[in-house]
PDB file of N, CA and C in Angstrom:
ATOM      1  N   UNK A   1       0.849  -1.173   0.000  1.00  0.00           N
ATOM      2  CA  UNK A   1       0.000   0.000   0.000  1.00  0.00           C
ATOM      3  C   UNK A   1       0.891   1.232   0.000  1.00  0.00           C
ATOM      4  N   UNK A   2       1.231   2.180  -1.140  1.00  0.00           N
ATOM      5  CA  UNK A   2       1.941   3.229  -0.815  1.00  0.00           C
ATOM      6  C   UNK A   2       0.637   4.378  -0.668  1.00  0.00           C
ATOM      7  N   UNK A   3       1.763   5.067   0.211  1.00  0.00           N
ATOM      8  CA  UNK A   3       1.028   6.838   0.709  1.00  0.00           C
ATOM      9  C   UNK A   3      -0.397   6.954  -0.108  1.00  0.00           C
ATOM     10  N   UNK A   4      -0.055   7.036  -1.086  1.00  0.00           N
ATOM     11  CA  UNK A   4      -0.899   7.934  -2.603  1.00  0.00           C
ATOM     12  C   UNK A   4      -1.964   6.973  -2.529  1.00  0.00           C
ATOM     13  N   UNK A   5      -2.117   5.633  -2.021  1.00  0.00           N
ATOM     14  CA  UNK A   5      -3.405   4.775  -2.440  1.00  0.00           C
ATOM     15  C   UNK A   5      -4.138   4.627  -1.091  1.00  0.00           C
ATOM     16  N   UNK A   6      -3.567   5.238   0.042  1.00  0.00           N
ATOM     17  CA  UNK A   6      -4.191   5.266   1.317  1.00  0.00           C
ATOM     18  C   UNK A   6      -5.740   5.750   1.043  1.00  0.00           C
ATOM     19  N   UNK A   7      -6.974   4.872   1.543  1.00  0.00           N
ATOM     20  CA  UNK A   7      -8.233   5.523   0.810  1.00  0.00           C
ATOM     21  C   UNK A   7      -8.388   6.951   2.276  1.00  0.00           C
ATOM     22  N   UNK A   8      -7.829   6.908   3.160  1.00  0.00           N
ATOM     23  CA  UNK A   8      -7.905   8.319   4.365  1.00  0.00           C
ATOM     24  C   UNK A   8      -7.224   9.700   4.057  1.00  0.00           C
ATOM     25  N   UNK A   9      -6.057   9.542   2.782  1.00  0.00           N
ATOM     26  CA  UNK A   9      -5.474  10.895   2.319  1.00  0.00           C
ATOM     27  C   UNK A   9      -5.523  11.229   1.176  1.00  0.00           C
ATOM     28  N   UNK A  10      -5.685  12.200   0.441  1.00  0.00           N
ATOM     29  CA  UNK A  10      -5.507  11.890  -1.064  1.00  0.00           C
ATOM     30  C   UNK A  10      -4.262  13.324  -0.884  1.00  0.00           C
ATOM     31  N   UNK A  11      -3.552  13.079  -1.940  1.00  0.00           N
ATOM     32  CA  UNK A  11      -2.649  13.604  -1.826  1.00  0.00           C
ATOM     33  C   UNK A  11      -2.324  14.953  -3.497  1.00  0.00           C
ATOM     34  N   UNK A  12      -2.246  15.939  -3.520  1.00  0.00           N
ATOM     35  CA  UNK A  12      -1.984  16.445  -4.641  1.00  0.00           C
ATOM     36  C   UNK A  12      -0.564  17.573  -4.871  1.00  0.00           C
ATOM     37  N   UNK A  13       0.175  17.598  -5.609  1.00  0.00           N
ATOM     38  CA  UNK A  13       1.375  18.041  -5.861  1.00  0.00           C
ATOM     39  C   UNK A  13       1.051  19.173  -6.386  1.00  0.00           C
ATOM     40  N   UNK A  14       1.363  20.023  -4.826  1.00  0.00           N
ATOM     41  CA  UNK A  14       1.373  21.833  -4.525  1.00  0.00           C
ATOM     42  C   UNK A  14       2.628  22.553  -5.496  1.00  0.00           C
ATOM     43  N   UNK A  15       2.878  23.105  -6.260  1.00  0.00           N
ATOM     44  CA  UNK A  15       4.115  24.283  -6.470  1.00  0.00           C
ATOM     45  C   UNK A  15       4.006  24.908  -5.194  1.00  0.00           C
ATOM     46  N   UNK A  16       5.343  24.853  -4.952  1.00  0.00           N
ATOM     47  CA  UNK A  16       5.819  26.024  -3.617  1.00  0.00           C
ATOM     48  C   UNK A  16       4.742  25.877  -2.855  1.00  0.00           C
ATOM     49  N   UNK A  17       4.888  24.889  -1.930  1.00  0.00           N
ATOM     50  CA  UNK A  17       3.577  24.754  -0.969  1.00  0.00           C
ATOM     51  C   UNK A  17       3.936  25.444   0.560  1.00  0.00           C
ATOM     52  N   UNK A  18       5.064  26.253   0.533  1.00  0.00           N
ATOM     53  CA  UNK A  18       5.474  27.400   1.552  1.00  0.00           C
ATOM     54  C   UNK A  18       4.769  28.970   1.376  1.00  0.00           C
ATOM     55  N   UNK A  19       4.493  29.193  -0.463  1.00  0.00           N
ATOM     56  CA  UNK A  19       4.326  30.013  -0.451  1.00  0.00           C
ATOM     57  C   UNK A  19       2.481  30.703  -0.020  1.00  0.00           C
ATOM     58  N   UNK A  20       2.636  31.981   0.667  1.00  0.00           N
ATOM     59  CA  UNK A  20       1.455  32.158   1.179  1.00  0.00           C
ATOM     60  C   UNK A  20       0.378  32.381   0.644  1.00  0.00           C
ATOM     61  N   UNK A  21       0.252  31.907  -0.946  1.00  0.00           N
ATOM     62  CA  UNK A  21      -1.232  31.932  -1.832  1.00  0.00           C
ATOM     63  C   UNK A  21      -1.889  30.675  -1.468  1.00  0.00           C
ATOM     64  N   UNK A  22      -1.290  30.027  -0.535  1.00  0.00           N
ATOM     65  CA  UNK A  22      -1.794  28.636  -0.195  1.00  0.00           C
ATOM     66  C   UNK A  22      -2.469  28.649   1.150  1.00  0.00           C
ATOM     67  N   UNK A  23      -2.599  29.041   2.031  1.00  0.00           N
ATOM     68  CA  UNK A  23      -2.735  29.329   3.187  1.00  0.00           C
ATOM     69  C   UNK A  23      -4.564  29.747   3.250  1.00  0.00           C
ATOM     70  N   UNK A  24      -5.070  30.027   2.253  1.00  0.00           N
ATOM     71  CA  UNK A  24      -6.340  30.120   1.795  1.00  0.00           C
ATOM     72  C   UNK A  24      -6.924  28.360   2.159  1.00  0.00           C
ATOM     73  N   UNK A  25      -6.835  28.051   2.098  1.00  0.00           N
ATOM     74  CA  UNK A  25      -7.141  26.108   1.650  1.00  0.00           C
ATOM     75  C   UNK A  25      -6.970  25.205   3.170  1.00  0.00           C
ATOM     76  N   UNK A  26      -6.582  25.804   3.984  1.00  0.00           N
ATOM     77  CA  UNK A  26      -6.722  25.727   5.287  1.00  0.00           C
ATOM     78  C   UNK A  26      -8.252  25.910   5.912  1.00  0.00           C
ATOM     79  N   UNK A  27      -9.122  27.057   5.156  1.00  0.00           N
ATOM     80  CA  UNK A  27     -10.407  27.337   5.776  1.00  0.00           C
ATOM     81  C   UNK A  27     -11.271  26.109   5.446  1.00  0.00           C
ATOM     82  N   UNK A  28     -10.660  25.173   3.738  1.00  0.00           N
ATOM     83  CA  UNK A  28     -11.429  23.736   3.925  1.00  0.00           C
ATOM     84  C   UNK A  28     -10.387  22.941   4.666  1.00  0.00           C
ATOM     85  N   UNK A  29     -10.328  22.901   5.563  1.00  0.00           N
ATOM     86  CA  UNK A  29      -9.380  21.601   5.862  1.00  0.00           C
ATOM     87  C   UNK A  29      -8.295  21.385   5.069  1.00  0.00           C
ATOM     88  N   UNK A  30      -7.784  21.943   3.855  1.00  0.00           N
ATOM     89  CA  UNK A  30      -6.140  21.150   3.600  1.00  0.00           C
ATOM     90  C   UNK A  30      -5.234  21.506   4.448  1.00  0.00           C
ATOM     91  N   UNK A  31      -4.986  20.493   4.169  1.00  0.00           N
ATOM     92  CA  UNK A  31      -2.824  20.730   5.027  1.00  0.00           C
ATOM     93  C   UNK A  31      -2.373  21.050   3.781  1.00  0.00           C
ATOM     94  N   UNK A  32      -1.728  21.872   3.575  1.00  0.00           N
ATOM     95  CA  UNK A  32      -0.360  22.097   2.408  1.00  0.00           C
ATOM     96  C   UNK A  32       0.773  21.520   2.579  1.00  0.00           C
ATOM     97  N   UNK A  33       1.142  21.899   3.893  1.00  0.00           N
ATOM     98  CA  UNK A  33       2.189  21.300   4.464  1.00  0.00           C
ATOM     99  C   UNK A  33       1.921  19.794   5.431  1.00  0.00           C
ATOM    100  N   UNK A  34       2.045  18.856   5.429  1.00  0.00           N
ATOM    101  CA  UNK A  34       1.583  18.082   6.213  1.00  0.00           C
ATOM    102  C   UNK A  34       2.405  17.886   7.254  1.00  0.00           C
ATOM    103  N   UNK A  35       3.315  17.123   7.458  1.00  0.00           N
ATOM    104  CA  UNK A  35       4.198  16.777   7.883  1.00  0.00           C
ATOM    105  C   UNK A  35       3.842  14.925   8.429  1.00  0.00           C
ATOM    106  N   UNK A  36       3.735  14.936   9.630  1.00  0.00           N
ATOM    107  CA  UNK A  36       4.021  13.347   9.449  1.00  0.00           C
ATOM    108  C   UNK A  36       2.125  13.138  10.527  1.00  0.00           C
ATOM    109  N   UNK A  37       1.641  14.159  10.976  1.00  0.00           N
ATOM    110  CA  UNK A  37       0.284  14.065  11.681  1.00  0.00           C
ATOM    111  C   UNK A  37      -0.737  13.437  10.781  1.00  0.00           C
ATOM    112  N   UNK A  38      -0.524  13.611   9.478  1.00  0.00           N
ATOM    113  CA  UNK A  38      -2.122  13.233   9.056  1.00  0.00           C
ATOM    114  C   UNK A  38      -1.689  11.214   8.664  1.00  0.00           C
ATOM    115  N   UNK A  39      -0.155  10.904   8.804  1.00  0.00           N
ATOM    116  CA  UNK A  39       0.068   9.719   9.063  1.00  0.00           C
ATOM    117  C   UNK A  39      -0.317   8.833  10.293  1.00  0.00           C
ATOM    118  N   UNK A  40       0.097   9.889  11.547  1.00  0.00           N
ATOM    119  CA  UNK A  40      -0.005   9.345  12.442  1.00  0.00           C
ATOM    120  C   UNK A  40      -1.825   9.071  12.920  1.00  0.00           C
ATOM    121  N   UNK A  41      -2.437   9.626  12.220  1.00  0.00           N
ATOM    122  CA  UNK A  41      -3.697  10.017  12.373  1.00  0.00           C
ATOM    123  C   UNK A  41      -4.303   8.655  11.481  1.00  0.00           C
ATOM    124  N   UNK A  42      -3.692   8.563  10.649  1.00  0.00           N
ATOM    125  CA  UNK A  42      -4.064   7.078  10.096  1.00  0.00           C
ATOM    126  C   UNK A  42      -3.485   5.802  10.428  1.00  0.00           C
ATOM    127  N   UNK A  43      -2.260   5.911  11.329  1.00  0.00           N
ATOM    128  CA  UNK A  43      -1.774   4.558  12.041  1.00  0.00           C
ATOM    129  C   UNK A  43      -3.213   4.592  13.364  1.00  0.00           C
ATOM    130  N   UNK A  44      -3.847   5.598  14.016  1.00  0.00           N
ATOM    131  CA  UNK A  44      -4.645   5.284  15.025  1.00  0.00           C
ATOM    132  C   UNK A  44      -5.748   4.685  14.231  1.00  0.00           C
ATOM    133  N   UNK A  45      -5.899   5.348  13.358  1.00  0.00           N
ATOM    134  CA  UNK A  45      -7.517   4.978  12.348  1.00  0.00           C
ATOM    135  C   UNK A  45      -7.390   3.108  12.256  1.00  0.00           C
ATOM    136  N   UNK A  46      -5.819   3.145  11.833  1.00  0.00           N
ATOM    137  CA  UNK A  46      -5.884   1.799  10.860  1.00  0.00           C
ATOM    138  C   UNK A  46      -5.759   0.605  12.790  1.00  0.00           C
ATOM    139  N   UNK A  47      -5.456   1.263  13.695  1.00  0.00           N
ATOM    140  CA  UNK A  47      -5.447   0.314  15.138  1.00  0.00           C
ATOM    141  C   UNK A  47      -7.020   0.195  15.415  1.00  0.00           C
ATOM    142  N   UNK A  48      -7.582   0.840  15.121  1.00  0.00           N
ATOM    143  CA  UNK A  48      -9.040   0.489  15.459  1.00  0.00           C
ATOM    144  C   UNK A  48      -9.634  -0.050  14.625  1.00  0.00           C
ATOM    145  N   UNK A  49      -9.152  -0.081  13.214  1.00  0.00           N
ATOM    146  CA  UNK A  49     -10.300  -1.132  12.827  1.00  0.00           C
ATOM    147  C   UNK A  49      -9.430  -2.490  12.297  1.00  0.00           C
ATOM    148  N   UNK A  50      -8.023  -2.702  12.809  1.00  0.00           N
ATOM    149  CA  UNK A  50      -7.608  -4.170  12.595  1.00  0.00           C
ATOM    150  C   UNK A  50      -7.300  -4.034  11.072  1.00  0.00           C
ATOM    151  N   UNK A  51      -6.124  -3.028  10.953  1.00  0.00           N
ATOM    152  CA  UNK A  51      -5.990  -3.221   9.582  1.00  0.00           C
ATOM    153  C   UNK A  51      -4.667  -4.218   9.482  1.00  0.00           C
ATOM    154  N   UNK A  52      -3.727  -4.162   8.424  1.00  0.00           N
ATOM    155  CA  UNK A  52      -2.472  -4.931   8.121  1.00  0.00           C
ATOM    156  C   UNK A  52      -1.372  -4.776   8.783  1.00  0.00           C
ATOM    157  N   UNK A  53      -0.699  -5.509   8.979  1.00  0.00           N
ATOM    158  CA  UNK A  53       1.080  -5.696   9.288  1.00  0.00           C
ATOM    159  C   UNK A  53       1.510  -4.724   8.354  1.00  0.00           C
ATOM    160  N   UNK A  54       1.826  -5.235   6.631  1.00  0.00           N
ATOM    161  CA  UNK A  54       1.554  -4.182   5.927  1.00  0.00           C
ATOM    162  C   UNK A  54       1.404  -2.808   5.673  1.00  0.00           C
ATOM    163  N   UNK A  55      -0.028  -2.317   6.267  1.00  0.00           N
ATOM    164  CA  UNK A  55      -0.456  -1.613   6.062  1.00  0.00           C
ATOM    165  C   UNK A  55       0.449  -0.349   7.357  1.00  0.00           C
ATOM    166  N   UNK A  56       0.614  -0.707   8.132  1.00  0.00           N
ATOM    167  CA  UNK A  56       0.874  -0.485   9.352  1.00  0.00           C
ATOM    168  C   UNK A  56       2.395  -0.265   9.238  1.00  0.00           C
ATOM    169  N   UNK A  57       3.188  -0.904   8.479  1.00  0.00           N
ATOM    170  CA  UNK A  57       4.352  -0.609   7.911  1.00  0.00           C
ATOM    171  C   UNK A  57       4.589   0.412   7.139  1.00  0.00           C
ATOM    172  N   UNK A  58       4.058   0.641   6.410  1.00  0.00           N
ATOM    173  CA  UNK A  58       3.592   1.557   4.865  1.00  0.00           C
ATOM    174  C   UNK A  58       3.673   2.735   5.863  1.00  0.00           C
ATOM    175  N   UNK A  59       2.669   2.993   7.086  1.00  0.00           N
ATOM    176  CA  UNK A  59       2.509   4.079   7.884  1.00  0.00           C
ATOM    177  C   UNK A  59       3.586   4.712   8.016  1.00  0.00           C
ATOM    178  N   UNK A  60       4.461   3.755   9.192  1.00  0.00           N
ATOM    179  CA  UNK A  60       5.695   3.939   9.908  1.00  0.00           C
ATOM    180  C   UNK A  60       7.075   4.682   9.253  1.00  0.00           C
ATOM    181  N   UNK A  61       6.685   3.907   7.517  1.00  0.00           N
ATOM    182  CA  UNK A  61       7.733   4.616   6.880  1.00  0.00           C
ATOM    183  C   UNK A  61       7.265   5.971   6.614  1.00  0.00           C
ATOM    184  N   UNK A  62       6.059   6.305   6.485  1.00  0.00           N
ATOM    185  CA  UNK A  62       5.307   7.262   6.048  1.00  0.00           C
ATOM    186  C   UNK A  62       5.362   8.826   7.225  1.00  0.00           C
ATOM    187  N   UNK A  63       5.425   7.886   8.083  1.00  0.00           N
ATOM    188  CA  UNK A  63       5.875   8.961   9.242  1.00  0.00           C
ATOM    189  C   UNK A  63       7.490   9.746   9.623  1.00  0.00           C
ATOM    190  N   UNK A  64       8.124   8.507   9.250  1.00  0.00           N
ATOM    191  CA  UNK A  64       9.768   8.382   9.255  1.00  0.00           C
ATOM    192  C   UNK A  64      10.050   9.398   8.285  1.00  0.00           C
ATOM    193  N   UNK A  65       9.698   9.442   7.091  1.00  0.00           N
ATOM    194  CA  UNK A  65       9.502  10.220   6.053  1.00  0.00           C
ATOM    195  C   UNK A  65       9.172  12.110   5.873  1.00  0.00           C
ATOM    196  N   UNK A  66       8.265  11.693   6.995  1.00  0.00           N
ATOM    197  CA  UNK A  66       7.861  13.118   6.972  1.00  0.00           C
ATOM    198  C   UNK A  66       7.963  13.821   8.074  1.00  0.00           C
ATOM    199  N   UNK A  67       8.810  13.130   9.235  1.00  0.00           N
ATOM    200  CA  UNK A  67       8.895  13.817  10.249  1.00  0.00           C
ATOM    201  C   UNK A  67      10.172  14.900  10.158  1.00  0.00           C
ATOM    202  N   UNK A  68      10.351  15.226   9.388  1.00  0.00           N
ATOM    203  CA  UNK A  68      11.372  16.732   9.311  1.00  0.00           C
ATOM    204  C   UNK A  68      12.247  16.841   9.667  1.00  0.00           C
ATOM    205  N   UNK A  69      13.090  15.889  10.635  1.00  0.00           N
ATOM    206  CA  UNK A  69      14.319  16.287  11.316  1.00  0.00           C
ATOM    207  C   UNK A  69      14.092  15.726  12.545  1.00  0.00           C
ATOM    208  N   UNK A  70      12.726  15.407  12.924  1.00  0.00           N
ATOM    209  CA  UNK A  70      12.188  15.002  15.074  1.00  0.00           C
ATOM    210  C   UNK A  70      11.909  13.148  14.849  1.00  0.00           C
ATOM    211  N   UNK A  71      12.841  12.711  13.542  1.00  0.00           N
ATOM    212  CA  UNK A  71      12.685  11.368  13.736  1.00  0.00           C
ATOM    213  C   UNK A  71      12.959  10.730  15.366  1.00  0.00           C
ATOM    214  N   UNK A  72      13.656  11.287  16.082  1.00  0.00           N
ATOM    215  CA  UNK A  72      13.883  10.760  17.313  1.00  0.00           C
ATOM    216  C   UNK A  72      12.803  10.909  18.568  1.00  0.00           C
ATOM    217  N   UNK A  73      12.311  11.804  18.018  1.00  0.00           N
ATOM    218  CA  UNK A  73      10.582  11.859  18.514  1.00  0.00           C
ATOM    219  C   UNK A  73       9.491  10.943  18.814  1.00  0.00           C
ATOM    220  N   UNK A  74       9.767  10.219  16.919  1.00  0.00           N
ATOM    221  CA  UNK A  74       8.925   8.944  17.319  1.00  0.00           C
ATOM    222  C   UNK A  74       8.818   8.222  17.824  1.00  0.00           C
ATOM    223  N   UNK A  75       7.997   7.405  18.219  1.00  0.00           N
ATOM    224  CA  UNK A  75       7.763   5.918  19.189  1.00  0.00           C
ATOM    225  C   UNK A  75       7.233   5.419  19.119  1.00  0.00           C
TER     226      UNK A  75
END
């Protein structure tokens, strides 16, 4: 299962997703910037309803990935 086929995120490729014409898209709910929360938000999703080893892997890297520099954070 990579990132992009997760059916909880859909994902779309921002130009300059720092810059502040984006910051509009927040009033619906996007993240522009995500970082590694809307992962971790789907490793809890995927513990409650008994999803994959797999799937649950896919996460972990997914978090590892996007945690910015506070990989030592995780746990």
């Amino acid at each position: 299962m990579a990132a992009e086929n997760m059916t909880h995120l859909s994902f779309i490729d921002i130009p300059d997703p720092e810059s502040r014409q984006w910051r509009f898209l927040s009033y619906f709910g996007v993240v522009v910037n995500a970082g590694a929360g809307p992962f971790i938000q789907c490793l809890q999703l995927l513990k409650e309803s008994g999803g994959t080893l797999e799937q649950a892997a896919e996460l972990y890297k997914q978090i590892f990935l996007h945690s910015n520099g506070h990989e030592g954070n995780i746990q």
